[in-house]
PDB file of N, CA and C in Angstrom:
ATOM      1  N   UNK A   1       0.858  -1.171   0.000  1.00  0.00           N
ATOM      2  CA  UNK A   1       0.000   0.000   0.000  1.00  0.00           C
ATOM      3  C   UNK A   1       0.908   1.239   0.000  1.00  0.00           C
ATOM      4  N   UNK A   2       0.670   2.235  -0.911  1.00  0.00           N
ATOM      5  CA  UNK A   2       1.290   3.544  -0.953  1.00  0.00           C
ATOM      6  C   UNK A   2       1.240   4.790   0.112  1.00  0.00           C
ATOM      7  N   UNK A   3       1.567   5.733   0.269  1.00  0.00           N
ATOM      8  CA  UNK A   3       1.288   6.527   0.980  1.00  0.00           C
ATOM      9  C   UNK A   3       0.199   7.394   0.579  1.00  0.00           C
ATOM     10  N   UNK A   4       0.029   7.210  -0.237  1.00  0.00           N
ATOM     11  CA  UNK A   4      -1.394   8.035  -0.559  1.00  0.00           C
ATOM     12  C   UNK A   4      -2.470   7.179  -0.542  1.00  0.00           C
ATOM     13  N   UNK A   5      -2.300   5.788  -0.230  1.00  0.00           N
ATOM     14  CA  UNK A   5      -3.685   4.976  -0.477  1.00  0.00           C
ATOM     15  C   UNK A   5      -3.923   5.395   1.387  1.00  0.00           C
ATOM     16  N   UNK A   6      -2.596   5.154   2.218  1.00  0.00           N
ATOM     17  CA  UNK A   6      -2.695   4.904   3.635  1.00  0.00           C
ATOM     18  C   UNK A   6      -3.636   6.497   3.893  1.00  0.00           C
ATOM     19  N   UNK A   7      -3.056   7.138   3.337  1.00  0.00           N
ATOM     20  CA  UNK A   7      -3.654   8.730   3.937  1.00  0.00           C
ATOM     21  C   UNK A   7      -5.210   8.755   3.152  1.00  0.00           C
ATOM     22  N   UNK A   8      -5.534   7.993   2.236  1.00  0.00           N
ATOM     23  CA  UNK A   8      -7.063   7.931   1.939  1.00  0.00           C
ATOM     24  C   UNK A   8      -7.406   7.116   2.604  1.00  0.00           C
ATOM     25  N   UNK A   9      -7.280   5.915   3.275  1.00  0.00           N
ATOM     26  CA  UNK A   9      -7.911   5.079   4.237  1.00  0.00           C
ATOM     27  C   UNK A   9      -8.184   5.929   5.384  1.00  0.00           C
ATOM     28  N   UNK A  10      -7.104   6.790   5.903  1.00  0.00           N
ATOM     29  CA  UNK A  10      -7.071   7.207   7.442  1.00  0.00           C
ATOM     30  C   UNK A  10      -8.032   8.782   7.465  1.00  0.00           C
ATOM     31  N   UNK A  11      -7.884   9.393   5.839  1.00  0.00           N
ATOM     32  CA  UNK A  11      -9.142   9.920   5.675  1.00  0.00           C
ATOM     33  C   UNK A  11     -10.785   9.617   5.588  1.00  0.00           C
ATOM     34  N   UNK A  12     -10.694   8.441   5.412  1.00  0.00           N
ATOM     35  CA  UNK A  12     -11.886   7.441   4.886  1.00  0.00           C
ATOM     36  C   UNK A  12     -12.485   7.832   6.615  1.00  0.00           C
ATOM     37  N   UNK A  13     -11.404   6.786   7.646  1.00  0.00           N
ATOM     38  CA  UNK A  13     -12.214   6.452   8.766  1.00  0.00           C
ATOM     39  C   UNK A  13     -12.299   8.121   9.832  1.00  0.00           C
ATOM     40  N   UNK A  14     -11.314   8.531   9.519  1.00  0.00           N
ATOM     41  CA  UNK A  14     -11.768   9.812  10.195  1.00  0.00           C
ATOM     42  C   UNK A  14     -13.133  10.077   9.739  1.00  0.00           C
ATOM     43  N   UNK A  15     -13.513  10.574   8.494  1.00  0.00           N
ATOM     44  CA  UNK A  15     -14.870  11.453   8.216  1.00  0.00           C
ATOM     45  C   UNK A  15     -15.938  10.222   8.965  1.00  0.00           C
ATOM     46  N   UNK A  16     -15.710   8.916   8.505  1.00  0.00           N
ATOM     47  CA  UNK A  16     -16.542   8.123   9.407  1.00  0.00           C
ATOM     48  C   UNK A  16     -17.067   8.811  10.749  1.00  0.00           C
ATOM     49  N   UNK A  17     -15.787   9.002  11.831  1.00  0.00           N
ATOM     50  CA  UNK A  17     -15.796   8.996  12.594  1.00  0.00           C
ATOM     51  C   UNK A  17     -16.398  10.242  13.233  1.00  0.00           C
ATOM     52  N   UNK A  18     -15.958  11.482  11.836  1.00  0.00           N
ATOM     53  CA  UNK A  18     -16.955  12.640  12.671  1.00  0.00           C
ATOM     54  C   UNK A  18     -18.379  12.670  12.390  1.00  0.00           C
ATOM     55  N   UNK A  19     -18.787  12.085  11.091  1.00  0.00           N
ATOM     56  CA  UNK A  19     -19.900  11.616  10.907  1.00  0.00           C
ATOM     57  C   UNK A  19     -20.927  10.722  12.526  1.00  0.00           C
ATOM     58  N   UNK A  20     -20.013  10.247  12.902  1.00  0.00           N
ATOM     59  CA  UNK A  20     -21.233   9.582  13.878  1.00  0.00           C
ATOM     60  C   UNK A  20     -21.033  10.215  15.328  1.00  0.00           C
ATOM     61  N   UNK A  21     -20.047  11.554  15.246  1.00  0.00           N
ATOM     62  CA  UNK A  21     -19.747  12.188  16.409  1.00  0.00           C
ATOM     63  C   UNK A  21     -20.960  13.072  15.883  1.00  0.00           C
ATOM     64  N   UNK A  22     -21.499  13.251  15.002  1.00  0.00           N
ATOM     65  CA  UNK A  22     -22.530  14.405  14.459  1.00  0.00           C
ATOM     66  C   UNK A  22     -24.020  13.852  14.910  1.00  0.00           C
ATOM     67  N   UNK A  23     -24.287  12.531  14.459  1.00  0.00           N
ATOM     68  CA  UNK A  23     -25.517  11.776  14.882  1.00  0.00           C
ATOM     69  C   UNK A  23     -25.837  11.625  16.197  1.00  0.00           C
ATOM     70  N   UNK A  24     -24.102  11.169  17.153  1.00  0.00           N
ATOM     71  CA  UNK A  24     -24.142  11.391  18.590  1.00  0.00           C
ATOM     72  C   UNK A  24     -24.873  12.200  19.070  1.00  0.00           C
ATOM     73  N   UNK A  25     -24.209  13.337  18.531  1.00  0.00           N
ATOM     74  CA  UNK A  25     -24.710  15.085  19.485  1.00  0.00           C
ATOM     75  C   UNK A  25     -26.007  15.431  18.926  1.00  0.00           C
ATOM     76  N   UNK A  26     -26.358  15.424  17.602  1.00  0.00           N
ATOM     77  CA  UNK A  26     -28.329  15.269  17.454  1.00  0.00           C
ATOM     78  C   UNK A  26     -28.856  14.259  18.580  1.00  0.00           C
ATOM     79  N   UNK A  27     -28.567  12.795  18.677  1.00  0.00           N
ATOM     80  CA  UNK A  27     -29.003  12.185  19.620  1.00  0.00           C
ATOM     81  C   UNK A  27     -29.139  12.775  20.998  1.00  0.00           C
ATOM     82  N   UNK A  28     -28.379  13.092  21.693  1.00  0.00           N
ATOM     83  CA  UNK A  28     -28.032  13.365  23.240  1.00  0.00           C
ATOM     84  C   UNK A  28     -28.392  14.769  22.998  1.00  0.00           C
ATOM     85  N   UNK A  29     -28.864  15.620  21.910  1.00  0.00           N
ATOM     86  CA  UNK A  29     -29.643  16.724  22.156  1.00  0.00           C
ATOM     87  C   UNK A  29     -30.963  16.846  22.122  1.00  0.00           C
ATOM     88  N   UNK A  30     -31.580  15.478  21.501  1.00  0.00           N
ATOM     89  CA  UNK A  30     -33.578  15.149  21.642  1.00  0.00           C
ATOM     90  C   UNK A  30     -33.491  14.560  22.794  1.00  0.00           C
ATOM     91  N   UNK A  31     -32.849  14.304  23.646  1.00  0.00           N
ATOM     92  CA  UNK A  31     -32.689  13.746  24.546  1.00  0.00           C
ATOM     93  C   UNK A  31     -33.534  14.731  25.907  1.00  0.00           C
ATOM     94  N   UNK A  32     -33.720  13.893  26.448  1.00  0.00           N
ATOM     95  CA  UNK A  32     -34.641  15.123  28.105  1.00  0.00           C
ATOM     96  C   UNK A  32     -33.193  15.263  28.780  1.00  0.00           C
ATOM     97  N   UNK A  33     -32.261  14.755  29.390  1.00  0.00           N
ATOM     98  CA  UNK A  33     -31.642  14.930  30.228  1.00  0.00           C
ATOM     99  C   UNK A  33     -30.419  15.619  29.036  1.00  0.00           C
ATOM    100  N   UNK A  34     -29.432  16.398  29.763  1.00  0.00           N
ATOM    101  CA  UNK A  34     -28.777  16.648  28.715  1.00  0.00           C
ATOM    102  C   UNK A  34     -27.400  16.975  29.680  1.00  0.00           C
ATOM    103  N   UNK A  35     -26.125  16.000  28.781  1.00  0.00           N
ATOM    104  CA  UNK A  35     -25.076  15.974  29.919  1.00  0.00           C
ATOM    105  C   UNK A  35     -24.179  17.363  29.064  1.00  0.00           C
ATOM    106  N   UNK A  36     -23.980  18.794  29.472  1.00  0.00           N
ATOM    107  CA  UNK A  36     -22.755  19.394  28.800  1.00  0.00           C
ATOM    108  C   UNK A  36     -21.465  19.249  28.915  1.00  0.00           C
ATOM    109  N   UNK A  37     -21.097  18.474  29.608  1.00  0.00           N
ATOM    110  CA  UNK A  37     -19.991  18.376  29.932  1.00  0.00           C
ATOM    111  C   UNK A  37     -19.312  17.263  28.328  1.00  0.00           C
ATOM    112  N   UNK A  38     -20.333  16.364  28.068  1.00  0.00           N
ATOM    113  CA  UNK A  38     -20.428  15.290  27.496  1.00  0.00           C
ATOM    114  C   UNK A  38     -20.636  15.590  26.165  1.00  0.00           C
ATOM    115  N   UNK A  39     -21.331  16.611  26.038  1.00  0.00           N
ATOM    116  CA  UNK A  39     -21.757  17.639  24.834  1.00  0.00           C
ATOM    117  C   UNK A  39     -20.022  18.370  24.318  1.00  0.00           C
ATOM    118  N   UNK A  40     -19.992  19.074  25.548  1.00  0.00           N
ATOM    119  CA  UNK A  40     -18.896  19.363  24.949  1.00  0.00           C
ATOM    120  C   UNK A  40     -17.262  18.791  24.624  1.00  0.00           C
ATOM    121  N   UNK A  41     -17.365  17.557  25.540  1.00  0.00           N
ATOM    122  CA  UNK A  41     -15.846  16.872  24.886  1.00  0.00           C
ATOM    123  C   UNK A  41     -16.269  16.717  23.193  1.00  0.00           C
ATOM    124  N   UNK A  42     -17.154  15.646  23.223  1.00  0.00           N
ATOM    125  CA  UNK A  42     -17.885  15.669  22.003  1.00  0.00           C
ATOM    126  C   UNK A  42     -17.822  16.459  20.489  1.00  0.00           C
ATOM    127  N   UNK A  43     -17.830  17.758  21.034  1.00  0.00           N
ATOM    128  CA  UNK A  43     -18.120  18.719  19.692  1.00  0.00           C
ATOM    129  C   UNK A  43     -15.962  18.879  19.887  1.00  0.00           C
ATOM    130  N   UNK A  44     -15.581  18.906  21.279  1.00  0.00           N
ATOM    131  CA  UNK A  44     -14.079  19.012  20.811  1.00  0.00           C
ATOM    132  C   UNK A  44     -13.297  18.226  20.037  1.00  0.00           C
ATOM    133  N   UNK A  45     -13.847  17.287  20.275  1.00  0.00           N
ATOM    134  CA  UNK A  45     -13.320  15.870  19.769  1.00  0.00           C
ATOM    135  C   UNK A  45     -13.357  15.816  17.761  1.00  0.00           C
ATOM    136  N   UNK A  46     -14.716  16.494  17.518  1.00  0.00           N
ATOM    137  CA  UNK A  46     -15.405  16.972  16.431  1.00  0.00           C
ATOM    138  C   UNK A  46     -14.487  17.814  15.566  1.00  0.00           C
ATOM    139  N   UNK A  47     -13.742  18.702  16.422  1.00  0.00           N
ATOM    140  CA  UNK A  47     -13.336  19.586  15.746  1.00  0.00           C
ATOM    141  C   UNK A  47     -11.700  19.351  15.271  1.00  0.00           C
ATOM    142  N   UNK A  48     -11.463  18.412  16.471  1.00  0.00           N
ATOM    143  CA  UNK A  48      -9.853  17.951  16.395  1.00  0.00           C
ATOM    144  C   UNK A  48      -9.970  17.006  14.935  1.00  0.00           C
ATOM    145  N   UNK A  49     -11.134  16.577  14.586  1.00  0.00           N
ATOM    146  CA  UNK A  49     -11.165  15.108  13.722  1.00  0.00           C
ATOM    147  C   UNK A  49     -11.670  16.498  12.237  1.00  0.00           C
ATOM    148  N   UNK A  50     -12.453  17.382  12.192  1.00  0.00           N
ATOM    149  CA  UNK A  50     -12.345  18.167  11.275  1.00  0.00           C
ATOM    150  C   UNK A  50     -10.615  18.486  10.892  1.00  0.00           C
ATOM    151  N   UNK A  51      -9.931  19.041  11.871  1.00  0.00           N
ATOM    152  CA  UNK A  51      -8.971  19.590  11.743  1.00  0.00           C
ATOM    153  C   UNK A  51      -7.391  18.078  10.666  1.00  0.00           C
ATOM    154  N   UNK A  52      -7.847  17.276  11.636  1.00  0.00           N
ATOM    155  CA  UNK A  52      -6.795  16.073  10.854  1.00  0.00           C
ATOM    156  C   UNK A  52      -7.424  15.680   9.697  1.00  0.00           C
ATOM    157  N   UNK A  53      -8.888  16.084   9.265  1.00  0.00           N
ATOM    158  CA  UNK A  53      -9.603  15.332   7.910  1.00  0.00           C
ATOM    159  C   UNK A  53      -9.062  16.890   6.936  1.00  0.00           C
ATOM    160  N   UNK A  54      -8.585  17.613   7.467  1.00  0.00           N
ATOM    161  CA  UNK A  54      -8.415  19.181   6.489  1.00  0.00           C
ATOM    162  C   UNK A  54      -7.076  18.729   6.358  1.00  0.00           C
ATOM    163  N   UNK A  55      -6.285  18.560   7.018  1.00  0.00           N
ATOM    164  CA  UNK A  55      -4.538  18.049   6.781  1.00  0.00           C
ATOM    165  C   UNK A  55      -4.668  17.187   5.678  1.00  0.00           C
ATOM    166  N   UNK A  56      -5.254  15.896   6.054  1.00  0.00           N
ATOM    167  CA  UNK A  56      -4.806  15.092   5.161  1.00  0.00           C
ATOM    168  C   UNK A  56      -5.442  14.887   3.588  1.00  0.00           C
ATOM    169  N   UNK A  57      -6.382  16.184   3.459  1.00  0.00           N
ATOM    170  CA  UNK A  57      -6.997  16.127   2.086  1.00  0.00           C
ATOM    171  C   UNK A  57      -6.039  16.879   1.245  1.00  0.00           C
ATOM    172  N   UNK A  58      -5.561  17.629   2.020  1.00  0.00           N
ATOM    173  CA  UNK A  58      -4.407  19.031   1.395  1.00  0.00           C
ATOM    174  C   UNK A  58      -3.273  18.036   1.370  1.00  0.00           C
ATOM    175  N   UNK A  59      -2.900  17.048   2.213  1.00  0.00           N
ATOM    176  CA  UNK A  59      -1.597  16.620   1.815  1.00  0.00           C
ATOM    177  C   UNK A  59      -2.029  15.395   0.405  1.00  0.00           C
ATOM    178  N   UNK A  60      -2.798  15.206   0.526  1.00  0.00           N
ATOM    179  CA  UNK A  60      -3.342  14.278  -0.421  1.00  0.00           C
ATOM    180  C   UNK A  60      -3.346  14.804  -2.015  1.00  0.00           C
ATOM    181  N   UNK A  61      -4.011  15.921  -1.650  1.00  0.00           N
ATOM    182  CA  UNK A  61      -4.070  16.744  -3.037  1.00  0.00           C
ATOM    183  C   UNK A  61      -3.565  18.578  -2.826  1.00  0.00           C
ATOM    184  N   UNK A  62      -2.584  18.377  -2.706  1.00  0.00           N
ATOM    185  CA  UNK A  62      -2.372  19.951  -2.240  1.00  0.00           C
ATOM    186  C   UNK A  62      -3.048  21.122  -3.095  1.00  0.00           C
ATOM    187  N   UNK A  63      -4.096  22.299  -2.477  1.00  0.00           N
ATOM    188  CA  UNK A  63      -4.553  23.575  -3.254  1.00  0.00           C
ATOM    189  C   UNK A  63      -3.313  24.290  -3.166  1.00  0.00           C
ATOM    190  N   UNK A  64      -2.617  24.135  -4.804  1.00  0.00           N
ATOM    191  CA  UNK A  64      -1.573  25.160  -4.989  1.00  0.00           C
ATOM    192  C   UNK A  64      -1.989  25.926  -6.107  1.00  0.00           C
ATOM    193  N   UNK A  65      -2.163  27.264  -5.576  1.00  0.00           N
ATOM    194  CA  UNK A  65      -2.949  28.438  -6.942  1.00  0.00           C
ATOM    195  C   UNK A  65      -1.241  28.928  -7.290  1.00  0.00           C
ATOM    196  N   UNK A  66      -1.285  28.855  -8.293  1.00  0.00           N
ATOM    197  CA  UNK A  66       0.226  29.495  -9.352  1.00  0.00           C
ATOM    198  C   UNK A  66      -0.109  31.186 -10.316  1.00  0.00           C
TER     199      UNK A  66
END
């Protein structure tokens, strides 16, 4: 496997992963009881997994304007 297949796999399961951090936090927000504490690791967690899915699309395909 190449390095660009590995960095599309590890892109693959990241978006997975913020994908069901997204369904999570709709869930536990129809919810009656509502934990924020839990809410908010959650959306941090969200944002750290945005942030490594933005790295590795740019290293994947770098936006270079010439």
């Amino acid at each position: 496997m190449n390095e660009k297949s590995k960095l599309i796999k590890e892109l693959d399961n990241l978006e997975l992963e913020h994908r069901s951090l997204d369904k999570l936090l709709i869930r536990i927000r129809e919810e009656k009881t509502i934990d924020l504490l839990q809410i908010q690791k959650l959306k941090k967690r969200k944002l750290i997994l945005k942030d490594k899915i933005n790295y590795l699309r740019n290293k994947i395909e770098p936006d270079i304007i010439a």
